[in-house]
Protein backbone atom coordinates (compact mmCIF):
# COMPACT_ATOMS: atom_id res chain seq x y z
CA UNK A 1 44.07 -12.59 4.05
CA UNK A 2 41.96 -10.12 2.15
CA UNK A 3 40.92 -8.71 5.52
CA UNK A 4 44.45 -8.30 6.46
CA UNK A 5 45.46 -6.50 3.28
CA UNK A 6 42.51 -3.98 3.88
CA UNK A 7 44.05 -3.21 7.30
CA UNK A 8 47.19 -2.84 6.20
CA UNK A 9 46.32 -0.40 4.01
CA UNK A 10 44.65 1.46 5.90
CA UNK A 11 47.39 1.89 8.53
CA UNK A 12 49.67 3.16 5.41
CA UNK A 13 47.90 6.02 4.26
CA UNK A 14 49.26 9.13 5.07
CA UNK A 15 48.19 11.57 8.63
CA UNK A 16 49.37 14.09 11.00
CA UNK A 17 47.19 13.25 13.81
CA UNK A 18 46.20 10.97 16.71
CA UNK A 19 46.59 7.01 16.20
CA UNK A 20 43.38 5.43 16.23
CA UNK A 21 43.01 1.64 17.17
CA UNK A 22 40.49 -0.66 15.50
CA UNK A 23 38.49 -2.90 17.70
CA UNK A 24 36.65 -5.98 17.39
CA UNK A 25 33.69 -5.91 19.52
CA UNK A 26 33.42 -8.97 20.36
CA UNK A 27 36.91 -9.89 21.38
CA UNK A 28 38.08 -6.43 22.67
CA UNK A 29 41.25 -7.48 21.01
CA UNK A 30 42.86 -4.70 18.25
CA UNK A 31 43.04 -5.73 15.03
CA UNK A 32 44.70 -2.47 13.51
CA UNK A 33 45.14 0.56 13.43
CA UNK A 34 45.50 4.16 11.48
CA UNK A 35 46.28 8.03 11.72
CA UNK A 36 43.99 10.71 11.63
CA UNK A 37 44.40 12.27 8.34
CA UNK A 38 44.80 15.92 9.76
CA UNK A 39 43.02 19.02 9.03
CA UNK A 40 45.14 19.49 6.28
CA UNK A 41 44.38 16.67 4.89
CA UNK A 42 40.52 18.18 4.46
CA UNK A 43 41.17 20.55 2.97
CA UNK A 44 43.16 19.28 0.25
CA UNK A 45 40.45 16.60 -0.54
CA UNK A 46 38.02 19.63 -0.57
CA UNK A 47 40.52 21.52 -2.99
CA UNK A 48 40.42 18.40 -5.32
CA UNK A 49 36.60 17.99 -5.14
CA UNK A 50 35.97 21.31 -5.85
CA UNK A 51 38.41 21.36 -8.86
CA UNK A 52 36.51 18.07 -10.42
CA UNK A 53 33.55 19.91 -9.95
CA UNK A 54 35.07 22.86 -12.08
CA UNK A 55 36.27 21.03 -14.72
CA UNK A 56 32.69 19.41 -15.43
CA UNK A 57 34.37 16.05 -15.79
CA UNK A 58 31.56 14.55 -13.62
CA UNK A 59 28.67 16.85 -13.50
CA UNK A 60 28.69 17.70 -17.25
CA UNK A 61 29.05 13.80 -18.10
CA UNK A 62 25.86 13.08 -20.27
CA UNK A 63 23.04 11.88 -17.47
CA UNK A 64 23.03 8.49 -18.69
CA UNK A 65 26.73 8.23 -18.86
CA UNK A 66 26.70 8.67 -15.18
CA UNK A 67 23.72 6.26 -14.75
CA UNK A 68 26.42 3.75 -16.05
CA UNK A 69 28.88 4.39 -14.29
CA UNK A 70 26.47 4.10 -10.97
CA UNK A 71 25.24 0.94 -12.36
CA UNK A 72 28.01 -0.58 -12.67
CA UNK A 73 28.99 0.39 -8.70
CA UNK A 74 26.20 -1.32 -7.72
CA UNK A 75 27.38 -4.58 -10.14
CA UNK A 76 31.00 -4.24 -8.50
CA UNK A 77 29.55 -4.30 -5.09
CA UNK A 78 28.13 -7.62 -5.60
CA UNK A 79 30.65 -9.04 -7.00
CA UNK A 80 33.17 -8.18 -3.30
CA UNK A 81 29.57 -8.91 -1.77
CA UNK A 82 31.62 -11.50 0.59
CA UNK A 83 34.51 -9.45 1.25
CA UNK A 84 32.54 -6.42 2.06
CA UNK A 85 30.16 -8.80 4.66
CA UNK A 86 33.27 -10.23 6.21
CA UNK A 87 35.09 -7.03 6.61
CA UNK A 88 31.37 -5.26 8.42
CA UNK A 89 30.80 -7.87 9.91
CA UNK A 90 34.19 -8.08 12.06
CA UNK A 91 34.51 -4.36 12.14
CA UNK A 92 30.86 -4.03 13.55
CA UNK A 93 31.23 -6.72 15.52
CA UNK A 94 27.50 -7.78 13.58
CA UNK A 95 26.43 -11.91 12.76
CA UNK A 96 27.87 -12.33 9.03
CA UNK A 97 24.13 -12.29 7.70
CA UNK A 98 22.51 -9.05 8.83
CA UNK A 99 25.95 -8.08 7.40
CA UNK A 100 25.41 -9.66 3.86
CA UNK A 101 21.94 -8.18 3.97
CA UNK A 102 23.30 -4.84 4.48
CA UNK A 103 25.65 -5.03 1.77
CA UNK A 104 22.97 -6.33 -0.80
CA UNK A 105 20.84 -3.40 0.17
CA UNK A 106 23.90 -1.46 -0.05
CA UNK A 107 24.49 -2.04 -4.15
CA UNK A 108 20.83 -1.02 -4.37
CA UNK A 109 21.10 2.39 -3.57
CA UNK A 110 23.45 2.88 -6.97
CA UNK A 111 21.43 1.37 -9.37
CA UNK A 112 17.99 3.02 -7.89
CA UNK A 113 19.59 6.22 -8.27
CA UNK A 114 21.29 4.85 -11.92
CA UNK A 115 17.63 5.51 -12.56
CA UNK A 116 17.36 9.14 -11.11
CA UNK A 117 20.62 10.25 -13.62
CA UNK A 118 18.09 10.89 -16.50
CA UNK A 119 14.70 12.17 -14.79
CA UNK A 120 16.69 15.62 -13.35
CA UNK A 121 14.56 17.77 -14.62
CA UNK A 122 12.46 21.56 -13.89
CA UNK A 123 9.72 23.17 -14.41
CA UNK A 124 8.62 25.74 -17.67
CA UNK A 125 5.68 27.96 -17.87
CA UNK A 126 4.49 30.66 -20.27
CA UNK A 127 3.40 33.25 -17.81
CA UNK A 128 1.36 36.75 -18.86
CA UNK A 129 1.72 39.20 -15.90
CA UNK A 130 1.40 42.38 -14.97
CA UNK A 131 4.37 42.82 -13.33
CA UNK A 132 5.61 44.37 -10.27
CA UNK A 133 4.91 47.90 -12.00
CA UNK A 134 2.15 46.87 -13.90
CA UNK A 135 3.36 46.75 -16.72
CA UNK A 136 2.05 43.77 -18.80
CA UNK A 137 4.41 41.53 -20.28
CA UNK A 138 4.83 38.32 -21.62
CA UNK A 139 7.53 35.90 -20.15
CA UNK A 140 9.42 32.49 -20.44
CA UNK A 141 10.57 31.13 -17.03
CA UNK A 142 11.59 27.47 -16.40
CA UNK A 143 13.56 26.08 -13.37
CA UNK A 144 17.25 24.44 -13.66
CA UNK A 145 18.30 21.61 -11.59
CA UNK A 146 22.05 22.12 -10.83
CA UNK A 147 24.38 20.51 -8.22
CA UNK A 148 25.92 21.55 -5.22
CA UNK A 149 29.95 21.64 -5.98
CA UNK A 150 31.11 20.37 -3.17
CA UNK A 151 29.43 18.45 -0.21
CA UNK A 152 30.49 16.52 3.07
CA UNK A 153 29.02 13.35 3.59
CA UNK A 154 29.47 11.81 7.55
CA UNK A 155 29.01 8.32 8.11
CA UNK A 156 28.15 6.70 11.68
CA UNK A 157 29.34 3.11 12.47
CA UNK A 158 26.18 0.92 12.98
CA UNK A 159 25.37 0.28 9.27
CA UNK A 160 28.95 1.43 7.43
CA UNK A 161 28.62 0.30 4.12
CA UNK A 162 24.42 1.41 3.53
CA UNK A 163 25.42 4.53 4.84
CA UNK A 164 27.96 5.02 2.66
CA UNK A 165 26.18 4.19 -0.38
CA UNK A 166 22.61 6.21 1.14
CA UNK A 167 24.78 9.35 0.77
CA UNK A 168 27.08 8.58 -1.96
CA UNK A 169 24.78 7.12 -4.63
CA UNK A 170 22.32 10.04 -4.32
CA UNK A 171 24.63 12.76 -4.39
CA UNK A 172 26.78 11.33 -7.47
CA UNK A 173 23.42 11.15 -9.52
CA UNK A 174 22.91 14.42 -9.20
CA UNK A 175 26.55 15.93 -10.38
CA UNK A 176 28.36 16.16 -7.17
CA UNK A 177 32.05 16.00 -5.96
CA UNK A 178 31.81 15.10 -2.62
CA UNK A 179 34.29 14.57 0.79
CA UNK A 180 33.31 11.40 2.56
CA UNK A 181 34.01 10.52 6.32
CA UNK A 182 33.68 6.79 7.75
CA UNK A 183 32.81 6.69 11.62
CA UNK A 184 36.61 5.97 13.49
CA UNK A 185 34.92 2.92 14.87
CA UNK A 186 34.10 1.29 11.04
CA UNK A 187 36.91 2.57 8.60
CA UNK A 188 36.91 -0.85 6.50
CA UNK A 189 34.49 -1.48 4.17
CA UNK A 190 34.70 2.50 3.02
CA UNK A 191 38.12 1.17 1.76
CA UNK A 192 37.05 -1.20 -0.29
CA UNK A 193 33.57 0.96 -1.91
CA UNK A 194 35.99 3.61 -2.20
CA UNK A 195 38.23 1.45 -4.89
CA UNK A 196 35.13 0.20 -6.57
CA UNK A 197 34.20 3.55 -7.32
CA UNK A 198 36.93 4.29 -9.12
CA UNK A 199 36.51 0.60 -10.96
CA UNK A 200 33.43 1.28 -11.75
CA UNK A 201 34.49 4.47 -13.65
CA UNK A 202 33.90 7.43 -11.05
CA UNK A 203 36.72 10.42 -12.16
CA UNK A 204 39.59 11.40 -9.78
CA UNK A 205 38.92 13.97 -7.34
CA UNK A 206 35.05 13.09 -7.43
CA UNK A 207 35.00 11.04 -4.48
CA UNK A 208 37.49 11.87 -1.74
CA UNK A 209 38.16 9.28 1.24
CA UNK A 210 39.01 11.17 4.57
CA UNK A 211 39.68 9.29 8.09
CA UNK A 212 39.66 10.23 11.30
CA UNK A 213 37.76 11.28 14.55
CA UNK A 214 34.38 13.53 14.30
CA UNK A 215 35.85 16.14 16.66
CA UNK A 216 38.82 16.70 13.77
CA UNK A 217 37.85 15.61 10.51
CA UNK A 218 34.29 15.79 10.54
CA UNK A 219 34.20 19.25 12.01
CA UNK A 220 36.59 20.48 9.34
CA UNK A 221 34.44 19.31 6.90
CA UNK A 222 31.57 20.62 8.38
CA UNK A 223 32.97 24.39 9.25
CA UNK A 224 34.74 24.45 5.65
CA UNK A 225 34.52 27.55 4.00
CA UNK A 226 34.06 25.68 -0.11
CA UNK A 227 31.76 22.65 1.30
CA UNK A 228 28.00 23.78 0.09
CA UNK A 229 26.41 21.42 1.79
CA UNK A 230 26.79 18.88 4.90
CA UNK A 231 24.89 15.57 5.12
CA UNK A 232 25.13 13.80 8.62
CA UNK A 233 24.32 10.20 10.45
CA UNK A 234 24.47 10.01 14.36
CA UNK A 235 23.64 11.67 16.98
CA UNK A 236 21.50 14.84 17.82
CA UNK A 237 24.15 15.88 19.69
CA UNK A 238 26.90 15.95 16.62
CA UNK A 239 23.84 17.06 14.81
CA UNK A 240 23.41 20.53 16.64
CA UNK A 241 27.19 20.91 16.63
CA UNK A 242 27.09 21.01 12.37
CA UNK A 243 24.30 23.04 12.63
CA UNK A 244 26.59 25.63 14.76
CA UNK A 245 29.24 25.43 12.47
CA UNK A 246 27.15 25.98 9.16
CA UNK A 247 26.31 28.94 11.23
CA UNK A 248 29.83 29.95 11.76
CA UNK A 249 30.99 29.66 8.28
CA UNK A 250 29.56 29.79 5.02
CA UNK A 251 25.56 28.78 5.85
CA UNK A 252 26.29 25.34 3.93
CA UNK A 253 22.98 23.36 3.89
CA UNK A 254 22.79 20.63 5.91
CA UNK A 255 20.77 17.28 5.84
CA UNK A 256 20.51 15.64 9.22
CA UNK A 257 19.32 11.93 9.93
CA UNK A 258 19.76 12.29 13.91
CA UNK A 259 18.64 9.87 17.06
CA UNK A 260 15.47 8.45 17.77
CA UNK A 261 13.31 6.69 20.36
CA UNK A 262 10.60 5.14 18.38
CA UNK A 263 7.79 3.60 20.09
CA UNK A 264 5.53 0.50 19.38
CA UNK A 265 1.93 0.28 20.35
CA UNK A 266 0.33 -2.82 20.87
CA UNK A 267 -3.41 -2.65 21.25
CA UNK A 268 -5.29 -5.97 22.90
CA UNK A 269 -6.77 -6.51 19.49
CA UNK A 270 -3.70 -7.51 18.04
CA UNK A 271 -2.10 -10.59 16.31
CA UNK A 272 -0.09 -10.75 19.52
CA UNK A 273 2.01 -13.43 18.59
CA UNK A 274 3.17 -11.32 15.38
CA UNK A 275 3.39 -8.00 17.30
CA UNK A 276 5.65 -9.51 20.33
CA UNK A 277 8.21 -11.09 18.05
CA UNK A 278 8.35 -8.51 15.62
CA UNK A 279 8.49 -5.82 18.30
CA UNK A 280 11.20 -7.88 20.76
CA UNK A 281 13.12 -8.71 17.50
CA UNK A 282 12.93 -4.22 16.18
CA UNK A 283 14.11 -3.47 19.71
CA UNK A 284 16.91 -5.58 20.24
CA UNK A 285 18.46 -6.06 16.69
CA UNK A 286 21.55 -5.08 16.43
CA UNK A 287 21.77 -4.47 19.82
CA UNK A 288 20.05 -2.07 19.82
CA UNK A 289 22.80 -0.23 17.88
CA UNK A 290 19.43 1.36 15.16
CA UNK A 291 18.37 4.92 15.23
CA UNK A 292 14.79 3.41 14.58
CA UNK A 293 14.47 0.12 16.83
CA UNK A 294 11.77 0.36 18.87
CA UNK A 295 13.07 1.09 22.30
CA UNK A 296 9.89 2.41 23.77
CA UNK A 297 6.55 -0.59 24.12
CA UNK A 298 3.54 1.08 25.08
CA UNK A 299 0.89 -1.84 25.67
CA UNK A 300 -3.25 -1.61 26.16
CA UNK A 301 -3.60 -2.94 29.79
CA UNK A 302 -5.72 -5.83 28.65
CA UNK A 303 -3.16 -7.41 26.99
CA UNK A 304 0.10 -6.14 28.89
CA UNK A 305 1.38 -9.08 31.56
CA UNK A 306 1.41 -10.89 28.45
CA UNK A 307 3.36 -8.51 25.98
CA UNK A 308 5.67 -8.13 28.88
CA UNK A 309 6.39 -12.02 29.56
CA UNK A 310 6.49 -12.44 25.57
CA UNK A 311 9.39 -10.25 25.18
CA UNK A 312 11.43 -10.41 28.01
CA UNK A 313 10.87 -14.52 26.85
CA UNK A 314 12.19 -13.78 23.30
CA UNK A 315 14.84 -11.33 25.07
CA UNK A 316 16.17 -14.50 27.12
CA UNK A 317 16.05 -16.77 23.81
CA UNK A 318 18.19 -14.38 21.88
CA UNK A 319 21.72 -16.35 21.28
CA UNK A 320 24.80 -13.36 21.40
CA UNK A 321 27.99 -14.02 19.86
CA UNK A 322 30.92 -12.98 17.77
CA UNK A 323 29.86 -12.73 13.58
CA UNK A 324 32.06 -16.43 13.55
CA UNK A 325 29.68 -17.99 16.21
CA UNK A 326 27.32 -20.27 15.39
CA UNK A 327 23.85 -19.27 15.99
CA UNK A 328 24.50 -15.84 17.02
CA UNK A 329 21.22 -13.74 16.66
CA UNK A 330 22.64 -10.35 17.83
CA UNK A 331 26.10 -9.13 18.62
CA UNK A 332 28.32 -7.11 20.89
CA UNK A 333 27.87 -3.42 21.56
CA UNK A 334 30.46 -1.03 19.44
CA UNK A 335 32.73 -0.45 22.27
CA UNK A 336 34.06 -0.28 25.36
CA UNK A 337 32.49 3.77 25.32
CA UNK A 338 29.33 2.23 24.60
CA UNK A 339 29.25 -0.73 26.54
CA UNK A 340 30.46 2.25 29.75
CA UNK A 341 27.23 4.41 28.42
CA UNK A 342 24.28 1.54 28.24
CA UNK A 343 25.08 0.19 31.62
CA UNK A 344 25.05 3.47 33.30
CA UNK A 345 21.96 4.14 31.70
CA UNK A 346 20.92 0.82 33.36
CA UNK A 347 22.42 1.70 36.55
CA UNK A 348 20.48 4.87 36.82
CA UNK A 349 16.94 3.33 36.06
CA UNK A 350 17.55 0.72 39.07
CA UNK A 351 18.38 3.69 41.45
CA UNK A 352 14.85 5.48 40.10
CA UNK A 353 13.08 2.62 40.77
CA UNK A 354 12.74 1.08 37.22
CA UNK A 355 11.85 -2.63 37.64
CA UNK A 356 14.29 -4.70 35.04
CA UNK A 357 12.56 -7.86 33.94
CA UNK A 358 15.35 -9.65 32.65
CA UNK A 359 19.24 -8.85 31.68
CA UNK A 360 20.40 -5.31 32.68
CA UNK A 361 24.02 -6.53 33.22
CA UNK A 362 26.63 -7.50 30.82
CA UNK A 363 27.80 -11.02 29.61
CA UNK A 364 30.29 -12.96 31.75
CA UNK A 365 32.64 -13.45 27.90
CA UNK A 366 35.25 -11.20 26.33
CA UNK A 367 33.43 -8.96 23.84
CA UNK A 368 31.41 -5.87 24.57
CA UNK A 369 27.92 -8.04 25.13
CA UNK A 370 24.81 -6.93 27.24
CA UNK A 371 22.04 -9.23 27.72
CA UNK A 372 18.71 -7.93 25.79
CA UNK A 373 17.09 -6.22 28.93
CA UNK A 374 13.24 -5.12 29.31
CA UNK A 375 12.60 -2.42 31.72
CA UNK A 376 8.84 -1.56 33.39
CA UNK A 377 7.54 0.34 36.39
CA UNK A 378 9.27 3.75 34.96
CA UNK A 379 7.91 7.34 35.11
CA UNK A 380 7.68 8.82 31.39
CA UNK A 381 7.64 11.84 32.12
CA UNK A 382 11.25 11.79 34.25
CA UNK A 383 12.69 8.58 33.38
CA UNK A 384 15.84 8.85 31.07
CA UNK A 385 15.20 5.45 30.16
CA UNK A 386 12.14 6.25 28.73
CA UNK A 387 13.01 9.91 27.32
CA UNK A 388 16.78 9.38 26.31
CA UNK A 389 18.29 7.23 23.49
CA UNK A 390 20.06 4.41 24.33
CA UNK A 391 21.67 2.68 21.34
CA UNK A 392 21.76 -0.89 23.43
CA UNK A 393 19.12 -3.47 24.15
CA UNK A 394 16.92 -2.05 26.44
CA UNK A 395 13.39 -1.78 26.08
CA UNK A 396 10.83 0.40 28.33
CA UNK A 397 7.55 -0.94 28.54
CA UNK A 398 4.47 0.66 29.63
CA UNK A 399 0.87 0.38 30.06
CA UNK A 400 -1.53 2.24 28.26
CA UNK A 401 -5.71 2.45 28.28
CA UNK A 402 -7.12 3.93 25.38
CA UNK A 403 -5.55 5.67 21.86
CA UNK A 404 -5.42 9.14 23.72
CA UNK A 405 -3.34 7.85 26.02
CA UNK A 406 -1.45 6.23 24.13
CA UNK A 407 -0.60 8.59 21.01
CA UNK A 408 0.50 10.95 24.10
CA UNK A 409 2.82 9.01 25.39
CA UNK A 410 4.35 7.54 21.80
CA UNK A 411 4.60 11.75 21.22
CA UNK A 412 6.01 12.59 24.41
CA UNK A 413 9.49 12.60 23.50
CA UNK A 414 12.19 15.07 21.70
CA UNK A 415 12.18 12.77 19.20
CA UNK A 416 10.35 12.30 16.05
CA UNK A 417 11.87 8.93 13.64
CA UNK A 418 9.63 6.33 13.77
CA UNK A 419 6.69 4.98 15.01
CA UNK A 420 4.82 1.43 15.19
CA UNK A 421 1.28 0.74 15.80
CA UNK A 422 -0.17 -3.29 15.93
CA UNK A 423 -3.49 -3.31 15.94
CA UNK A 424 -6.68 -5.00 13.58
CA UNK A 425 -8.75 -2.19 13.59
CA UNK A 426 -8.17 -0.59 10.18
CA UNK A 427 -9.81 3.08 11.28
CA UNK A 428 -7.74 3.26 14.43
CA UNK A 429 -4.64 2.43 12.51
CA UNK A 430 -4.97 5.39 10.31
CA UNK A 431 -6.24 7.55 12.55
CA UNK A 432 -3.00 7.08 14.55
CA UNK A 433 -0.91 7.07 11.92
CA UNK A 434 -2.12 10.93 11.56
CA UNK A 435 -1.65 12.02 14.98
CA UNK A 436 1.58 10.42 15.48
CA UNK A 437 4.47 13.09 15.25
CA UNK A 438 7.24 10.46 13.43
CA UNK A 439 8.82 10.35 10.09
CA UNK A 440 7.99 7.05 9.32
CA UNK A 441 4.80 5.17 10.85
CA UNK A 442 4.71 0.97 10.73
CA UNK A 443 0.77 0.14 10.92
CA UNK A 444 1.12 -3.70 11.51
CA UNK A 445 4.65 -3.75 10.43
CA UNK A 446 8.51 -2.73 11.60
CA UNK A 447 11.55 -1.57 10.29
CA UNK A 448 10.37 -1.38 6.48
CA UNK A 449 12.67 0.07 4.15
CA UNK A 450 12.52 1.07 0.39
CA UNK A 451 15.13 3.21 -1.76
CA UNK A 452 11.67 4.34 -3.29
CA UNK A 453 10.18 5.88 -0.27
CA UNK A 454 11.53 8.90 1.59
CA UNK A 455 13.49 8.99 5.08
CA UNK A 456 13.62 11.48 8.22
CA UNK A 457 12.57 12.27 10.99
CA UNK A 458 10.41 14.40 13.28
CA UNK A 459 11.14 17.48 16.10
CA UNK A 460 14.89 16.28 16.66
CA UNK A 461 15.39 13.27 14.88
CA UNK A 462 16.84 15.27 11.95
CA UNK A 463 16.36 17.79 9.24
CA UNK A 464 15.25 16.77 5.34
CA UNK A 465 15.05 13.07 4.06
CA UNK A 466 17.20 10.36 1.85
CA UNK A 467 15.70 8.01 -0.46
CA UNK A 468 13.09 8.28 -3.15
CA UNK A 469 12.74 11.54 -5.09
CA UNK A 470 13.48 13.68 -2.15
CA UNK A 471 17.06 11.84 -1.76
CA UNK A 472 18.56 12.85 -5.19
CA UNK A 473 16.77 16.56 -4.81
CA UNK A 474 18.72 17.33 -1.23
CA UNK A 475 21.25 17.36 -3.53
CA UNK A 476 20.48 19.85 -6.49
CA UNK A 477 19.67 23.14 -6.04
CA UNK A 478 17.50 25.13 -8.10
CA UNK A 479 17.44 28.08 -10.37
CA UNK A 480 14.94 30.04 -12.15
CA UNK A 481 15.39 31.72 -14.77
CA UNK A 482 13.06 34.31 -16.44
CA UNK A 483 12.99 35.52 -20.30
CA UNK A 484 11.29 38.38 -21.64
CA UNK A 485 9.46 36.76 -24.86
């Protein structure tokens, strides 16, 4: 019932545009539906962020006010814990426990950056200088943390609610109103966060909830004339089109965590047994659907037949199912567009030659479900399995002899996220971890994540980071100010 009164509401707010269905994945049956806000309907969220930010009634709130008020979102999300699983879970079409665990990680973000509220700080120096003329002097110059007015913050569907909250918690610590934009695909849970906020204390006209497509909504936010600054989830492809439109407008900055095609490399001195589970389980959870599972295996030839067989076994052993199945390890694909895209993809790599293991075809079941498929005997350098993101469950995996070889074929790629080396040799580990060109590098691990620790990504896999230090600071900007003493 709570499910259905989040719908419903939904389908009642107000817009002038297209009617967009809601889909469950893994039915293919609709479960609702809403209207496009409209283009008007941007910029009168923008007009009300940017007059909250004028009238100081969040950004002037005392810095530990604000950590209360952050804390206590992160308190409030807990407590709807269940609700917000169920609703990401059907609306994702994800099992109900990766869902809860996304959620939990979720209320983190507000109370790490609760913490941030009161640590904003600058820099101060006494400095004796000559001057640009020469002309000594004696001066007082300190830095001022201050935060953008207004910024749009674009959400893609795999992970709705952490996305959410990795934008939202950040950019509310440090001062800012802020327009917010759930992926079409996953409108729900943004419902439900967006009343918390406002629970929890956050002022009207702080936080404003826009829906719609990306090729309406999200590029009026990002071509708006009063939004300072743009932060953006998906694709490189969306990505370049923001870029193009801070060009065209007002040069808002822009934040950018993009696509990725992260490889794993298994040497033959290995825990094998570790490295094959945790790499089958970082390629194919999700389905796929992560900007940072490992969709690229490159494995020393010693030890490859058996990599190979270990994976594609785990790949067969993998139960699929609906978030209300029992047992179900992974889930359905987003949608139908989706499902269309990752078996073309497959499609293509059988008429190059590519040799598919196992899967490569989709589930004989209602829902949008492809069987985890591993792919060898490609060409790197031309296959667009092996160059291009995916977003399903495929996995390429290739031979390699020695760390040359393969640091340049983990680096041959537009893509820069994240990177995974398994290997016992402590030296080689951290020599690799230096020459390979990723954001984040895994040495005998996958998939780690801390608020504490920064986030980005390489060549085109995005511009600036979230979490940590850097997370809060993508949102301030700063000034320095000079006085003669």
């Amino acid at each position: 019932m709570r499910v259905q009164s989040v719908l419903d509401e939904l389908r009642e707010r107000p817009g002038t545009g297209d009617v967009i269905p809601i889909i469950d994945p893994a039915s293919e049956e609709q479960i609702g539906e809403f209207t496009d806000c409209g283009v008007d309907a941007v910029d009168e969220a923008v007009a009300r962020a940017k007059a909250a930010s004028a009238s100081g009634v969040w950004k002037n709130l005392p810095d530990y006010e604000r950590a209360k008020v952050l804390w206590r979102v992160g308190d409030l999300i807990d407590e709807n814990a269940e609700h917000l699983a169920e609703l990401e879970s059907l609306n994702a079409g994800m099992p109900l426990s990766q869902a809860q665990s996304l959620v939990a990680v979720s209320a983190e973000w507000f109370r790490y950056y609760a913490g941030w509220c009161t640590k904003i700080d600058g820099i101060a120096r006494d400095i004796h200088t000559g001057g640009l003329r020469g002309i000594e002097s004696h001066m007082h110059a300190y830095t001022l943390k201050e935060p953008y007015d207004v910024v749009g913050l674009i959400f893609p569907w795999n992970g709705p609610s952490f996305n959410f909250c990795a934008k939202l918690a950040p950019s509310l610590a440090a001062g800012c109103s802020s327009v917010v934009k759930p992926a079409e695909e996953t409108p729900l849970t943004a419902l439900v966060l967006d009343k918390i906020l406002a629970e929890a204390g956050v002022p009207d006209g702080v936080v404003n909830l826009v829906n719609g497509y990306g090729h309406t909504i999200g590029a009026a936010i990002s071509a708006h004339p009063d939004v300072e600054k743009v932060a953006f989830t998906g694709s490189t492809e969306v990505g370049r089109a923001i870029v193009r439109a801070s060009a065209d407008s007002n040069l808002n900055k822009v934040t950018l965590e993009l696509g990725g095609k992260s490889p794993v490399l298994i040497f033959d001195d290995a825990d094998l047994d570790t490295a094959i589970m945790m790499a089958g389980f970082g390629t194919f959870v999700h389905s796929g659907q992560a900007c940072i599972c490992g969709s690229r295996i490159l494995v020393q030839r010693g030890v490859y037949d058996r990599v190979v067989a270990g994976i594609a076994d785990l790949a067969d052993n993998l139960q699929l199912g609906g978030p209300k199945e029992d047992g179900s390890m992974i889930g359905p694909l987003i949608s139908q567009k989706q499902l269309t895209r990752v078996l073309g993809y497959l499609d293509q790599g059988r008429t190059d030659g590519a040799e598919l293991i196992t899967g490569g075809h989709r589930l004989d079941r209602k829902g949008y479900f492809v069987h985890p498929t591993v792919v060898t005997n490609v060409d790197p350098s031309t296959s667009r399995l092996f160059q291009e993101e995916i977003f399903g469950p495929v996995v390429t995996i290739l031979p390699f002899g020695d760390d040359d070889e393969a640091v340049a074929l983990a680096n041959d790629s537009t893509y820069g996220l994240a990177a995974t080396t398994w290997t016992n040799d402590l030296g080689r580990a951290h020599r690799l971890a230096k020459g390979l060109k990723a954001g984040t590098v895994g040495l005998n691990c996958q998939m780690q994540f801390d608020h504490s620790m920064p986030f980005g990504g390489y060549k085109q896999s995005g511009w600036g980071y979230e979490a940590g230090k850097a997370g809060i600071e993508t949102y301030l900007q700063s000034k320095i100010v000079w006085a003669k003493m």
